[in-house]
N, C-alpha and C. Protein backbone atom coordinates (compact mmCIF):
# COMPACT_ATOMS: atom_id res chain seq x y z
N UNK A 1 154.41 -18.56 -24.50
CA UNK A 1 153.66 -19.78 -24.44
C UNK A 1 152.31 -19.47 -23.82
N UNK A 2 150.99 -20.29 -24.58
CA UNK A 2 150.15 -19.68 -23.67
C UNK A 2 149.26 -21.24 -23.56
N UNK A 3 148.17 -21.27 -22.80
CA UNK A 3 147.98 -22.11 -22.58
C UNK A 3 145.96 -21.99 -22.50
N UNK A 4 145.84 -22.25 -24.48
CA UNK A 4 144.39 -22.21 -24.39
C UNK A 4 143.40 -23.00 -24.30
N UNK A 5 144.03 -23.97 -24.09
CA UNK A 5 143.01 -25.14 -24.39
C UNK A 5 142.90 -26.26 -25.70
N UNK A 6 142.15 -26.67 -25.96
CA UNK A 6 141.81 -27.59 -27.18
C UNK A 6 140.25 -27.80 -27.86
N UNK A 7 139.47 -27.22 -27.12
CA UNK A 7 138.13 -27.00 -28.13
C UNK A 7 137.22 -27.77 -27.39
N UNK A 8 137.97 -28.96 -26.42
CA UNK A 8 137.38 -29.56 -26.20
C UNK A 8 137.70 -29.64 -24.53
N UNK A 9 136.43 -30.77 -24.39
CA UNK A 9 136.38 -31.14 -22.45
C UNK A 9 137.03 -32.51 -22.11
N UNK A 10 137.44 -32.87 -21.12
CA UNK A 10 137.69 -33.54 -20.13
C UNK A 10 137.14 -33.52 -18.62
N UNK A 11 136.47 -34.72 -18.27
CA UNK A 11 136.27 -34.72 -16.89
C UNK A 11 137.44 -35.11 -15.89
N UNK A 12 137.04 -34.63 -14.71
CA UNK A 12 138.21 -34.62 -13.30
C UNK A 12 138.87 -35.79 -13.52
N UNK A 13 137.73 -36.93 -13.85
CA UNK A 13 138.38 -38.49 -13.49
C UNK A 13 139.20 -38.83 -15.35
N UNK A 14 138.46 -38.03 -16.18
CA UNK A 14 139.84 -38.17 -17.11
C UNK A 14 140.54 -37.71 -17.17
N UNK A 15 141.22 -36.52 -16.52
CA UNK A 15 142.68 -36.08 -16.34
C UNK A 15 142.81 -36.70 -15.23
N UNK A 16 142.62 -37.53 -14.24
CA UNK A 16 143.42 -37.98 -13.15
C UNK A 16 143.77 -39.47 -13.93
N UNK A 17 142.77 -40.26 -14.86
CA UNK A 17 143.68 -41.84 -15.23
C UNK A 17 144.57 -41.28 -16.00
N UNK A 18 144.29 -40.00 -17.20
CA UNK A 18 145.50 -39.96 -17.84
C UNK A 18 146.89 -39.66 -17.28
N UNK A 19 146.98 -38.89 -16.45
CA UNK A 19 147.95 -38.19 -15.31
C UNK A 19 148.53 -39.52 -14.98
N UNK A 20 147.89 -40.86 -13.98
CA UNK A 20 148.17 -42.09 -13.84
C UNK A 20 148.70 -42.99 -15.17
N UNK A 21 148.08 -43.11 -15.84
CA UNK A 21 148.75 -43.45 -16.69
C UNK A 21 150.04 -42.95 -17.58
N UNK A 22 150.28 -41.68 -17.77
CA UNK A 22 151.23 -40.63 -17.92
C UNK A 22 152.91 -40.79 -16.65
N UNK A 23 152.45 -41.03 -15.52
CA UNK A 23 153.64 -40.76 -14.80
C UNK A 23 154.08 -42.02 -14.23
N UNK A 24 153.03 -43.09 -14.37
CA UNK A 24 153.28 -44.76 -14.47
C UNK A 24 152.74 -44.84 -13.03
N UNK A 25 152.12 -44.18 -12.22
CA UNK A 25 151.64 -44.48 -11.03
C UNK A 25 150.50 -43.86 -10.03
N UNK A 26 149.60 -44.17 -8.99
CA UNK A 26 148.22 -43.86 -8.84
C UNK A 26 148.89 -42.40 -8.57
N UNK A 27 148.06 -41.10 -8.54
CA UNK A 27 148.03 -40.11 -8.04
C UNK A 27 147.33 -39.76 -6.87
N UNK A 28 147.60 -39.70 -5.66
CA UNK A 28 146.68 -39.18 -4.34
C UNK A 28 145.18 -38.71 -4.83
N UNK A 29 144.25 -38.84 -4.51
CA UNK A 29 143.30 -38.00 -5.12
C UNK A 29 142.12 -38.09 -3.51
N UNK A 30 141.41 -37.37 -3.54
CA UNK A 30 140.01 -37.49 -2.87
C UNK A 30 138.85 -37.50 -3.16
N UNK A 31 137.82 -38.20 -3.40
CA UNK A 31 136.74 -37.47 -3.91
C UNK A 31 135.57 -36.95 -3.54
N UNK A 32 134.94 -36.06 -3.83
CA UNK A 32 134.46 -35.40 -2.51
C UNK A 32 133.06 -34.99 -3.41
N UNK A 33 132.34 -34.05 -3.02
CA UNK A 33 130.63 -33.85 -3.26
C UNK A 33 131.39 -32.46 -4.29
N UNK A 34 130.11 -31.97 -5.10
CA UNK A 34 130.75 -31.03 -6.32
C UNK A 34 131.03 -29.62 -5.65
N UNK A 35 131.68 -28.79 -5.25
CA UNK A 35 131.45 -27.60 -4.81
C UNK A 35 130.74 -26.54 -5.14
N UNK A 36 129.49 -25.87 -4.24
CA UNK A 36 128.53 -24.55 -4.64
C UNK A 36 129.75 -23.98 -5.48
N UNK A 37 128.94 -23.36 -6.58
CA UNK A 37 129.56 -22.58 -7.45
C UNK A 37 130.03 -23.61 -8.78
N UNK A 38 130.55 -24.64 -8.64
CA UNK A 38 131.06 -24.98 -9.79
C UNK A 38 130.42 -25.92 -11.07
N UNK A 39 130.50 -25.03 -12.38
CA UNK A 39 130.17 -25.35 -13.13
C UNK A 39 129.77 -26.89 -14.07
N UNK A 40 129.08 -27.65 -14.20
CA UNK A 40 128.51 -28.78 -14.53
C UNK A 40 129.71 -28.87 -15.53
N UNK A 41 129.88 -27.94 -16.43
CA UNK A 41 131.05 -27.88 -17.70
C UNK A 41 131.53 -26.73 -17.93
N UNK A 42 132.96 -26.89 -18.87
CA UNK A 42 134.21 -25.77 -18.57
C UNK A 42 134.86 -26.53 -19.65
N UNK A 43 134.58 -25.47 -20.68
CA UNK A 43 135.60 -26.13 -22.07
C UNK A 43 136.22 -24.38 -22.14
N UNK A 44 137.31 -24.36 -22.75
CA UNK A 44 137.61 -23.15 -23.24
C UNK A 44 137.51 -23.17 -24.93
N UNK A 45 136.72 -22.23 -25.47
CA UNK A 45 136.84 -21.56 -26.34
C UNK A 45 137.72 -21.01 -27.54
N UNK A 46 138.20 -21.75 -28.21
CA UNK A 46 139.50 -21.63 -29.26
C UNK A 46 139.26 -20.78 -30.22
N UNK A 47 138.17 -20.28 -30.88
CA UNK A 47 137.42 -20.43 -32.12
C UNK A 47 138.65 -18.99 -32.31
N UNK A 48 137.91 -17.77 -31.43
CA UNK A 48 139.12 -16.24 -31.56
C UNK A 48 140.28 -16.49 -31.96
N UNK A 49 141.12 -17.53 -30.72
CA UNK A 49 142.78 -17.42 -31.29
C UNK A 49 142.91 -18.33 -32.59
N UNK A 50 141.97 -18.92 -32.72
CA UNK A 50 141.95 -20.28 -34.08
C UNK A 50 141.86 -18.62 -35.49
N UNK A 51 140.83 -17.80 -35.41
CA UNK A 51 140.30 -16.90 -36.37
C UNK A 51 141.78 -15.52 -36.82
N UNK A 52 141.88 -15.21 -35.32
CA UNK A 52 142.71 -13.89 -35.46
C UNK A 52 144.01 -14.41 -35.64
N UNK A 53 144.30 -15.42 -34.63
CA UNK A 53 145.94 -16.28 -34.67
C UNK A 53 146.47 -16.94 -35.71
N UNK A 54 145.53 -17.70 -36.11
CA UNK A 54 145.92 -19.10 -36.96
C UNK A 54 146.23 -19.90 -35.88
N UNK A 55 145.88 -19.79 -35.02
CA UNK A 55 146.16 -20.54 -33.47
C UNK A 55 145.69 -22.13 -33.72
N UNK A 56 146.49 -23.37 -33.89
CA UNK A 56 145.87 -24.27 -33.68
C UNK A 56 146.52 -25.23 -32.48
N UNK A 57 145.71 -26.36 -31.91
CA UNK A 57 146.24 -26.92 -30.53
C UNK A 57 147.68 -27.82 -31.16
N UNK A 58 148.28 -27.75 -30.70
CA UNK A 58 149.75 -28.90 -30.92
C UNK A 58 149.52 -30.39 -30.78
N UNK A 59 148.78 -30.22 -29.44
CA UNK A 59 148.69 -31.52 -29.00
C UNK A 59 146.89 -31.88 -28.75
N UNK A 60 147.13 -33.15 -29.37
CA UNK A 60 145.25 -33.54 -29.22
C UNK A 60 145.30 -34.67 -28.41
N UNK A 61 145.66 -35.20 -28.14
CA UNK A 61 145.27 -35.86 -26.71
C UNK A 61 145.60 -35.63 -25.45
N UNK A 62 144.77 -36.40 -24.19
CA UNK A 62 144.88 -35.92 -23.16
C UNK A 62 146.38 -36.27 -22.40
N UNK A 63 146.22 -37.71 -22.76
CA UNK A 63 147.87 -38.28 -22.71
C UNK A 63 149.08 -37.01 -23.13
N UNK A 64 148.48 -36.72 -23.99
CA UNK A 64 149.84 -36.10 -25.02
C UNK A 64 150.03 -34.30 -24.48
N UNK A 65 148.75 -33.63 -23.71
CA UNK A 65 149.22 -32.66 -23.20
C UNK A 65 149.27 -33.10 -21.17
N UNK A 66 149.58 -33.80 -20.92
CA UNK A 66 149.71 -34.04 -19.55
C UNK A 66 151.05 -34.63 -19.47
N UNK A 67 151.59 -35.63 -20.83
CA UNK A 67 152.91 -35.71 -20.84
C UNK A 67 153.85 -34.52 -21.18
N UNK A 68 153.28 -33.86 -22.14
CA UNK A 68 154.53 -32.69 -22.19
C UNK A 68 154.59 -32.19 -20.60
N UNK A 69 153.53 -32.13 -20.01
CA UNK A 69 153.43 -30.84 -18.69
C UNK A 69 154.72 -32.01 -17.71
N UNK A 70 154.25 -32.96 -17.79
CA UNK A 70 155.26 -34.16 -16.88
C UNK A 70 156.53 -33.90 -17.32
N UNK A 71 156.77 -34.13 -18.66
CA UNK A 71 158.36 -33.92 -19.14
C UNK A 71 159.24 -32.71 -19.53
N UNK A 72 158.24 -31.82 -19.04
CA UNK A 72 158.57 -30.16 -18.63
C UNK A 72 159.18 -30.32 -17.15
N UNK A 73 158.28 -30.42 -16.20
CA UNK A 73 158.31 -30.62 -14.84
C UNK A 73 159.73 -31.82 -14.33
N UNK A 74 159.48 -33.10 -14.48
CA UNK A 74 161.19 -34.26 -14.88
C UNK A 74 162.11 -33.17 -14.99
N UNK A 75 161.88 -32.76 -16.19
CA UNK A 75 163.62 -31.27 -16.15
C UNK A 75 163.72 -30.36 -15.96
N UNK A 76 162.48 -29.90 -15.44
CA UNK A 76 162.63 -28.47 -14.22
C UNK A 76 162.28 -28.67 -12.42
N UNK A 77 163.02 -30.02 -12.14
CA UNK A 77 161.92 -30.24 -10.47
C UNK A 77 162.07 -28.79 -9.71
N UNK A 78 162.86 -28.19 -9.92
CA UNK A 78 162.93 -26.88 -9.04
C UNK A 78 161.80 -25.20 -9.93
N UNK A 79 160.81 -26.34 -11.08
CA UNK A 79 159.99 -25.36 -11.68
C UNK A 79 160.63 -24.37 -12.00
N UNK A 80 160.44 -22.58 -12.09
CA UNK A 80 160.84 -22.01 -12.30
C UNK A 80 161.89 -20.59 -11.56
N UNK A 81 161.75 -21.58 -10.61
CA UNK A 81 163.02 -20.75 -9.63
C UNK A 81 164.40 -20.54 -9.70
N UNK A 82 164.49 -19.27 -9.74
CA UNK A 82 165.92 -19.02 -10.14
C UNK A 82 165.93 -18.17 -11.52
N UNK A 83 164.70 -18.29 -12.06
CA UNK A 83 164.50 -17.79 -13.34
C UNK A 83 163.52 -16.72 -12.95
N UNK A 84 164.31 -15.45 -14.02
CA UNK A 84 163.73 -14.03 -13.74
C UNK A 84 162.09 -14.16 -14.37
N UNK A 85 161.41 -13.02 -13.68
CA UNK A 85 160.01 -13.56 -13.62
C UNK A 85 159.44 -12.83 -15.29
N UNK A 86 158.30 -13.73 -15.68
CA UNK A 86 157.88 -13.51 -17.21
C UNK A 86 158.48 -11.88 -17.03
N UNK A 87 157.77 -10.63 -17.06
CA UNK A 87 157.98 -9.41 -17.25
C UNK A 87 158.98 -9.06 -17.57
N UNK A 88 160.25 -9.40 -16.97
CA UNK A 88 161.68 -9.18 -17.07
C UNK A 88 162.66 -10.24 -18.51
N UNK A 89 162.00 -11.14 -18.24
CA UNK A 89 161.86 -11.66 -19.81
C UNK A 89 161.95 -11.28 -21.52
N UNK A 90 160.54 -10.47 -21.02
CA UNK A 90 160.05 -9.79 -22.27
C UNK A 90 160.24 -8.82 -22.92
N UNK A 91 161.43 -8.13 -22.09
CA UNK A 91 161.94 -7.15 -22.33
C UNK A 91 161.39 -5.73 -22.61
């Protein structure tokens, strides 16, 4: 599983209503001044795994990849503990 992105951007405050709206309730948040160093914008780049892969995104909305991550998380609350780590996996 890998986790490239979608071609496209989202700002902080649209993954935090979707997240809210996604888990049915406010999320803690703070908001604070932008931190030295960080970038105005931050999209990742698909076009390579889209060319060499046939790589395309599954999910196109923001709703729709913040719910899978929620209804991953619902049936793993103990995440991935207990489970041998990727490397050992892969054989």
């Amino acid at each position: 599983m890998a986790n490239l992105g979608s071609g496209g951007g989202f700002s902080v405050r649209e993954v935090l209503a979707a997240a809210e709206r996604v888990v049915g309730r406010p999320v803690p948040h703070t908001v604070g001044p932008r931190r030295a160093g960080d970038p105005p914008v931050l999209v990742a780049a698909i076009d390579r795994a889209r060319d060499v892969l046939g790589w395309e995104p599954r999910r196109s909305t923001l709703d729709a990849m913040i719910g899978s991550a929620w209804a991953w998380r619902q049936a793993h609350p103990r995440g991935f503990e207990g489970r041998p780590e990727p490397s050992a996996r892969q054989g």
